[in-house]
C-alpha atoms as a PDB file:
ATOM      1  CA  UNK A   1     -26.465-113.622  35.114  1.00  0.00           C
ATOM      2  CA  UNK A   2     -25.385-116.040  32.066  1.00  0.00           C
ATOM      3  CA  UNK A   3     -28.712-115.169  30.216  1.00  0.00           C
ATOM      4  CA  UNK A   4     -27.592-111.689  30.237  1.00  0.00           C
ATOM      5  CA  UNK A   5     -24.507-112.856  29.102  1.00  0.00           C
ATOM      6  CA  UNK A   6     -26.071-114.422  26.107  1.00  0.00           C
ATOM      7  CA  UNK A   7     -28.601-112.002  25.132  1.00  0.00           C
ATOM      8  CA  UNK A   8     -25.412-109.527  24.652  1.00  0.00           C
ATOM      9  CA  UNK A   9     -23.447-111.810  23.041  1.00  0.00           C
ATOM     10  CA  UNK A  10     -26.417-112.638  20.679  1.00  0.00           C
ATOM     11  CA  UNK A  11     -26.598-109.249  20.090  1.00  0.00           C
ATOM     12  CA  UNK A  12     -23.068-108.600  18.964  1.00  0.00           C
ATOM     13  CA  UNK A  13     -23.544-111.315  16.880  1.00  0.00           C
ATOM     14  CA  UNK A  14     -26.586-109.599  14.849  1.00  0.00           C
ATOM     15  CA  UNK A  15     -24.231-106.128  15.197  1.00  0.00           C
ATOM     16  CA  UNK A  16     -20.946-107.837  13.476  1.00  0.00           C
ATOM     17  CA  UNK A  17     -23.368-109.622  10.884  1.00  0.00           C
ATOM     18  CA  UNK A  18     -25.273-106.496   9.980  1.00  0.00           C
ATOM     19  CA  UNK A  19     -22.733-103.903  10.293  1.00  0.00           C
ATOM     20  CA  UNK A  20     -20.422-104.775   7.055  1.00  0.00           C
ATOM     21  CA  UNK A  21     -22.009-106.420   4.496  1.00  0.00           C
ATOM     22  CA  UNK A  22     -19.507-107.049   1.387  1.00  0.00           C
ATOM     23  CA  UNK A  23     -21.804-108.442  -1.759  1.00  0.00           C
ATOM     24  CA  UNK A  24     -21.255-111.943  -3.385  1.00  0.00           C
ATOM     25  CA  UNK A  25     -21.787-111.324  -7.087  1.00  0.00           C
ATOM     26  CA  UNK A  26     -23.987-113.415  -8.702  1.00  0.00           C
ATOM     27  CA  UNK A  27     -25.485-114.490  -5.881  1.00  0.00           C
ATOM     28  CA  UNK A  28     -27.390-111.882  -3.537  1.00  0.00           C
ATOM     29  CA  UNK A  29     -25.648-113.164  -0.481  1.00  0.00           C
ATOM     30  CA  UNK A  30     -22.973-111.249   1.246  1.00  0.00           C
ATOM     31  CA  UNK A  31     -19.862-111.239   3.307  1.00  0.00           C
ATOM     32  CA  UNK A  32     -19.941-110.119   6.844  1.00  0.00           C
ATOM     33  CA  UNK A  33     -17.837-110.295  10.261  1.00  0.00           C
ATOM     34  CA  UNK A  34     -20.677-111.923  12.068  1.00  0.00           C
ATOM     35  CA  UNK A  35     -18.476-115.456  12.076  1.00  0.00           C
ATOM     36  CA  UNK A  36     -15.923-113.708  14.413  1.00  0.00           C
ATOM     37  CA  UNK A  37     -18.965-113.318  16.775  1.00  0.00           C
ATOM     38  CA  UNK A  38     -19.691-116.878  16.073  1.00  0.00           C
ATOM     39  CA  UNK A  39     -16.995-118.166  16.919  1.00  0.00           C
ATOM     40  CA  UNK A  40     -15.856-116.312  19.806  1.00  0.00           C
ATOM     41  CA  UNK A  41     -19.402-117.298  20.983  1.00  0.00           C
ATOM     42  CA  UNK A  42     -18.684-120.902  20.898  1.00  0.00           C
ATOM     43  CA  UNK A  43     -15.527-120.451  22.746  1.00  0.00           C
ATOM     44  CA  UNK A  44     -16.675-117.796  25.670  1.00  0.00           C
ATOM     45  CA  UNK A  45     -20.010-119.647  25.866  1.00  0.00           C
ATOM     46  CA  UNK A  46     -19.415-123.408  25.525  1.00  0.00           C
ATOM     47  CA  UNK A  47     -21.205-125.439  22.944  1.00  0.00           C
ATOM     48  CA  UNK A  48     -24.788-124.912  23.785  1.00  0.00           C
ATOM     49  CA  UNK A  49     -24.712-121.783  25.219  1.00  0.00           C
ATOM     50  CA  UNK A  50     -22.740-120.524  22.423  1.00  0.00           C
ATOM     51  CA  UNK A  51     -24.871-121.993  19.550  1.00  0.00           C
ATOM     52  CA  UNK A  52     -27.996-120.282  20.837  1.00  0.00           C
ATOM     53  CA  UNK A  53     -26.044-117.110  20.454  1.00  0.00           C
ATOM     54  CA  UNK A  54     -24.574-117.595  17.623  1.00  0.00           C
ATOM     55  CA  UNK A  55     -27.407-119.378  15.552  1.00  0.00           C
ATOM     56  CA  UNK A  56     -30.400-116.690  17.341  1.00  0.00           C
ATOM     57  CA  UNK A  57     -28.134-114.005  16.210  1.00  0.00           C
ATOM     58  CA  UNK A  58     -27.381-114.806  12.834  1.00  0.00           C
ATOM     59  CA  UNK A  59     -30.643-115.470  12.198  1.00  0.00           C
ATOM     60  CA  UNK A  60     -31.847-112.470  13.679  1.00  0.00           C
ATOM     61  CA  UNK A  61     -30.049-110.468  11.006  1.00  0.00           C
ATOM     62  CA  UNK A  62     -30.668-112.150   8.317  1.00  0.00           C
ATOM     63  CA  UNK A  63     -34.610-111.134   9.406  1.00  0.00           C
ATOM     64  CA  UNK A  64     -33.619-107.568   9.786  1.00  0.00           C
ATOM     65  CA  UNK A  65     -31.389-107.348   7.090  1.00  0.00           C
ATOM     66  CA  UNK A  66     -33.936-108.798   4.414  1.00  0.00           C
ATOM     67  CA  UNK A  67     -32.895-112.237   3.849  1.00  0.00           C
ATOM     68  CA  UNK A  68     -35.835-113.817   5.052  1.00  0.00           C
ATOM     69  CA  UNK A  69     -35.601-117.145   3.273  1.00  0.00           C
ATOM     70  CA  UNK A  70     -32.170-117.957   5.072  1.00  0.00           C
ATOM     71  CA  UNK A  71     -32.981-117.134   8.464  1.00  0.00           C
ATOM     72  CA  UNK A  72     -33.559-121.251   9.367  1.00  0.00           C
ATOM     73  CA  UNK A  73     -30.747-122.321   7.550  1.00  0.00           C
ATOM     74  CA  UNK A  74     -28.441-119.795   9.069  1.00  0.00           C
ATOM     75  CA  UNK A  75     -30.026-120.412  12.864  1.00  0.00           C
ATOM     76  CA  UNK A  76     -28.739-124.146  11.802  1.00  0.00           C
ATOM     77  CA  UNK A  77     -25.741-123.617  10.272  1.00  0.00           C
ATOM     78  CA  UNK A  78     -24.238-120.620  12.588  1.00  0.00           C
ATOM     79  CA  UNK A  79     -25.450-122.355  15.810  1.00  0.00           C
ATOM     80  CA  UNK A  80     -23.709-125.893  14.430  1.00  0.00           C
ATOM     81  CA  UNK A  81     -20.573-123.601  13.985  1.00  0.00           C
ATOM     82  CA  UNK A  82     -21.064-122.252  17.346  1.00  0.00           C
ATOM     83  CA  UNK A  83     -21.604-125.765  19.034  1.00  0.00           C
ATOM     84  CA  UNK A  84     -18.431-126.993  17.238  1.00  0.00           C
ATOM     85  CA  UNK A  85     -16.263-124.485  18.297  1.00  0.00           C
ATOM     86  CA  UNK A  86     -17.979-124.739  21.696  1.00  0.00           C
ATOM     87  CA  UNK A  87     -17.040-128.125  21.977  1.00  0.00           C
ATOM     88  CA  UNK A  88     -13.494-128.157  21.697  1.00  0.00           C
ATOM     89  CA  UNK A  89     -11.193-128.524  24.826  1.00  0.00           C
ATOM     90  CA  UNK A  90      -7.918-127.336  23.818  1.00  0.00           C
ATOM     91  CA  UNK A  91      -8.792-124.126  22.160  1.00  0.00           C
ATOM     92  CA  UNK A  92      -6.618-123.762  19.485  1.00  0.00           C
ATOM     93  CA  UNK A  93      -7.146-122.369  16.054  1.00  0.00           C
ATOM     94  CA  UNK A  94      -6.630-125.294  14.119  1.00  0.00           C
ATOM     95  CA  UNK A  95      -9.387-127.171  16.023  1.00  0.00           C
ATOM     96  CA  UNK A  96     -11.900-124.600  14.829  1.00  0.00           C
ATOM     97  CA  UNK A  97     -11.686-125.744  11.369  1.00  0.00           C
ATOM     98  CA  UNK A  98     -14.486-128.413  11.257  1.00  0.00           C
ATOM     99  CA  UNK A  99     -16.639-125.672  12.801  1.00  0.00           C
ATOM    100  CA  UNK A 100     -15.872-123.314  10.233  1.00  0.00           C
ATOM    101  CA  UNK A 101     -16.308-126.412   7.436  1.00  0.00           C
ATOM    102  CA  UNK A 102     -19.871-127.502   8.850  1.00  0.00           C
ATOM    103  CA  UNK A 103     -21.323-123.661   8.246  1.00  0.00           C
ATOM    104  CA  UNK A 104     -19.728-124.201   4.515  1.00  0.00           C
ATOM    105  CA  UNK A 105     -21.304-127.531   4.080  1.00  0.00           C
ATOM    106  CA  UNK A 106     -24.670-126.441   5.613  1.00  0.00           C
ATOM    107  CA  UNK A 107     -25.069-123.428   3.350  1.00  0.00           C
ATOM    108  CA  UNK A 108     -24.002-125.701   0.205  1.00  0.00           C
ATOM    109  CA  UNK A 109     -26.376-127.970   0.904  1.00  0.00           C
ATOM    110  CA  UNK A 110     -29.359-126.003   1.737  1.00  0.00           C
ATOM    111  CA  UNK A 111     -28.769-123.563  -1.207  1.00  0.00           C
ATOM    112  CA  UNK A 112     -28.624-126.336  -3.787  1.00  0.00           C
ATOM    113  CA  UNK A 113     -32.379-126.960  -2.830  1.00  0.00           C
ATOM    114  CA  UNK A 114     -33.052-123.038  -2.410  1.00  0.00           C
ATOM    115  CA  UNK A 115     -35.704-121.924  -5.127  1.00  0.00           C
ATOM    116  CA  UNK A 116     -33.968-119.096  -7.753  1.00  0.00           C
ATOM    117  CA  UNK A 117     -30.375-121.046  -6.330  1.00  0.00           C
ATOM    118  CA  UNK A 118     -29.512-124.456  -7.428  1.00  0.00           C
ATOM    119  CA  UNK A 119     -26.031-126.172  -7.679  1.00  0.00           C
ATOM    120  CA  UNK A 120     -24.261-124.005  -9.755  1.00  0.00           C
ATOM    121  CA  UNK A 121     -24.443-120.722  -7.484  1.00  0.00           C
ATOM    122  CA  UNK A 122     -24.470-123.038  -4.392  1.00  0.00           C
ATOM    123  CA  UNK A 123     -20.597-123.985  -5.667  1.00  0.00           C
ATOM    124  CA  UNK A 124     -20.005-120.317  -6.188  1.00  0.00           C
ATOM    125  CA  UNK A 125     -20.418-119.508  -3.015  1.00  0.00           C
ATOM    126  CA  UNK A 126     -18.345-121.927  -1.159  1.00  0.00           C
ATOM    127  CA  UNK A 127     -14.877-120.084  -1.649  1.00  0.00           C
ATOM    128  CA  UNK A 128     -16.347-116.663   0.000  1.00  0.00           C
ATOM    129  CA  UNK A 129     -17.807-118.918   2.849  1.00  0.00           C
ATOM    130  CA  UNK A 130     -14.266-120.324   3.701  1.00  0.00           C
ATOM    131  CA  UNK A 131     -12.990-117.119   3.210  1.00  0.00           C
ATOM    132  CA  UNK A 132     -15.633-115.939   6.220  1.00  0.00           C
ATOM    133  CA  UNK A 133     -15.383-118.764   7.981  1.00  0.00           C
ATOM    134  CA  UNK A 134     -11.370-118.593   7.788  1.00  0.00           C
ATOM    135  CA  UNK A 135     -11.702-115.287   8.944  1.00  0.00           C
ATOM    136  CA  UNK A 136     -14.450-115.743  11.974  1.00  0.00           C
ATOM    137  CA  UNK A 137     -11.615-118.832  12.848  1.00  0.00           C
ATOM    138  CA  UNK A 138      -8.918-116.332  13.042  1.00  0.00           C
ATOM    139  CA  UNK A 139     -10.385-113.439  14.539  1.00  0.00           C
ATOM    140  CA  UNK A 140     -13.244-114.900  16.833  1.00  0.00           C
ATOM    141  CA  UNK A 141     -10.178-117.161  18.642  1.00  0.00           C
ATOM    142  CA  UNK A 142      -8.244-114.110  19.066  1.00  0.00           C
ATOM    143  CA  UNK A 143     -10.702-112.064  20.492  1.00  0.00           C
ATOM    144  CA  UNK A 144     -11.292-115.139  22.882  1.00  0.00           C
ATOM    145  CA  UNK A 145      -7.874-114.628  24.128  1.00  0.00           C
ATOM    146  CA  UNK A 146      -8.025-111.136  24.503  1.00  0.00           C
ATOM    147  CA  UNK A 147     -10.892-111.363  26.526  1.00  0.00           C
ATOM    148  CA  UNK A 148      -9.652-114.175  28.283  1.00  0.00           C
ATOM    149  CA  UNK A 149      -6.816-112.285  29.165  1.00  0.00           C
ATOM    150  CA  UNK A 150      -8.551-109.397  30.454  1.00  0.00           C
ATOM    151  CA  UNK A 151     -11.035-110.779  32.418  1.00  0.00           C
ATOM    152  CA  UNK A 152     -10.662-112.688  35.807  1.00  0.00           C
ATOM    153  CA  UNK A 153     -10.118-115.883  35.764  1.00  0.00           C
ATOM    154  CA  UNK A 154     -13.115-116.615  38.190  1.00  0.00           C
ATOM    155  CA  UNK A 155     -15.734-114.571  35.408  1.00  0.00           C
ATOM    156  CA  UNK A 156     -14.766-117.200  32.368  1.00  0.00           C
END
């Protein structure tokens, strides 16, 4: 039953990442709602669990939607978000943050070393990634609740 569980999930994650898409200038890479998935991945799922979702997913749209070249840095730096906010026992919001901060810092990094990137758009990018990640934080742990509250205890 759980793999079913995380085959959906992983497939909401690919939906929310590929179904809004707002353009970075300068850049080529894009806003999306996937982190919400993400995150409420990490929570629903538990760390490991979660990660595969969220990492398999992310990187499953990034193949589909054309961004070939970041599909192993995303797998890594969604499914460390997922694992983070997987691996938190009081879920609260503010606990999210370093999961939200290591997808930031794992994009930086990567794109610094990315052929046609280099530092310069690598530090452009950072403020729209907090802005996602802020908003996966946000929105991912309230969906969590809301699911949490409609669901039997027994199912979570």
């Amino acid at each position: 039953m759980k793999i079913y569980l995380i085959l959906l999930l992983t497939a909401i994650v690919t939906a929310c990442t590929l179904v809004i898409r707002i353009p970075i200038p300068g850049t080529g890479g894009y806003l999306n709602f996937g982190d919400i998935a993400v995150v409420f991945c990490g929570l629903f799922l538990g760390r490991t669990k979660g990660a595969v979702a969220a990492g398999v997913g992310s990187a499953v749209a990034d193949l589909i939607g054309g961004f070939y070249v970041f599909a192993i840095i995303t797998l890594i730096a969604k499914g460390c978000e997922g694992y983070l906010a997987g691996s938190i026992e009081k879920k609260h919001p503010i606990l999210l943050i370093p999961a939200g901060i290591s997808m930031v810092l794992i994009y930086f990094v990567a794109e610094i070393f990315m052929p046609g990137m280099g530092f310069a758009p690598a530090l452009s990018e950072i403020g729209f990634n907090l802005i996602q990640a802020g908003v996966g934080i946000i929105a991912g742990y309230a969906v969590y609740l809301a699911v949490k509250k409609a669901l039997p205890v027994k199912t979570i």
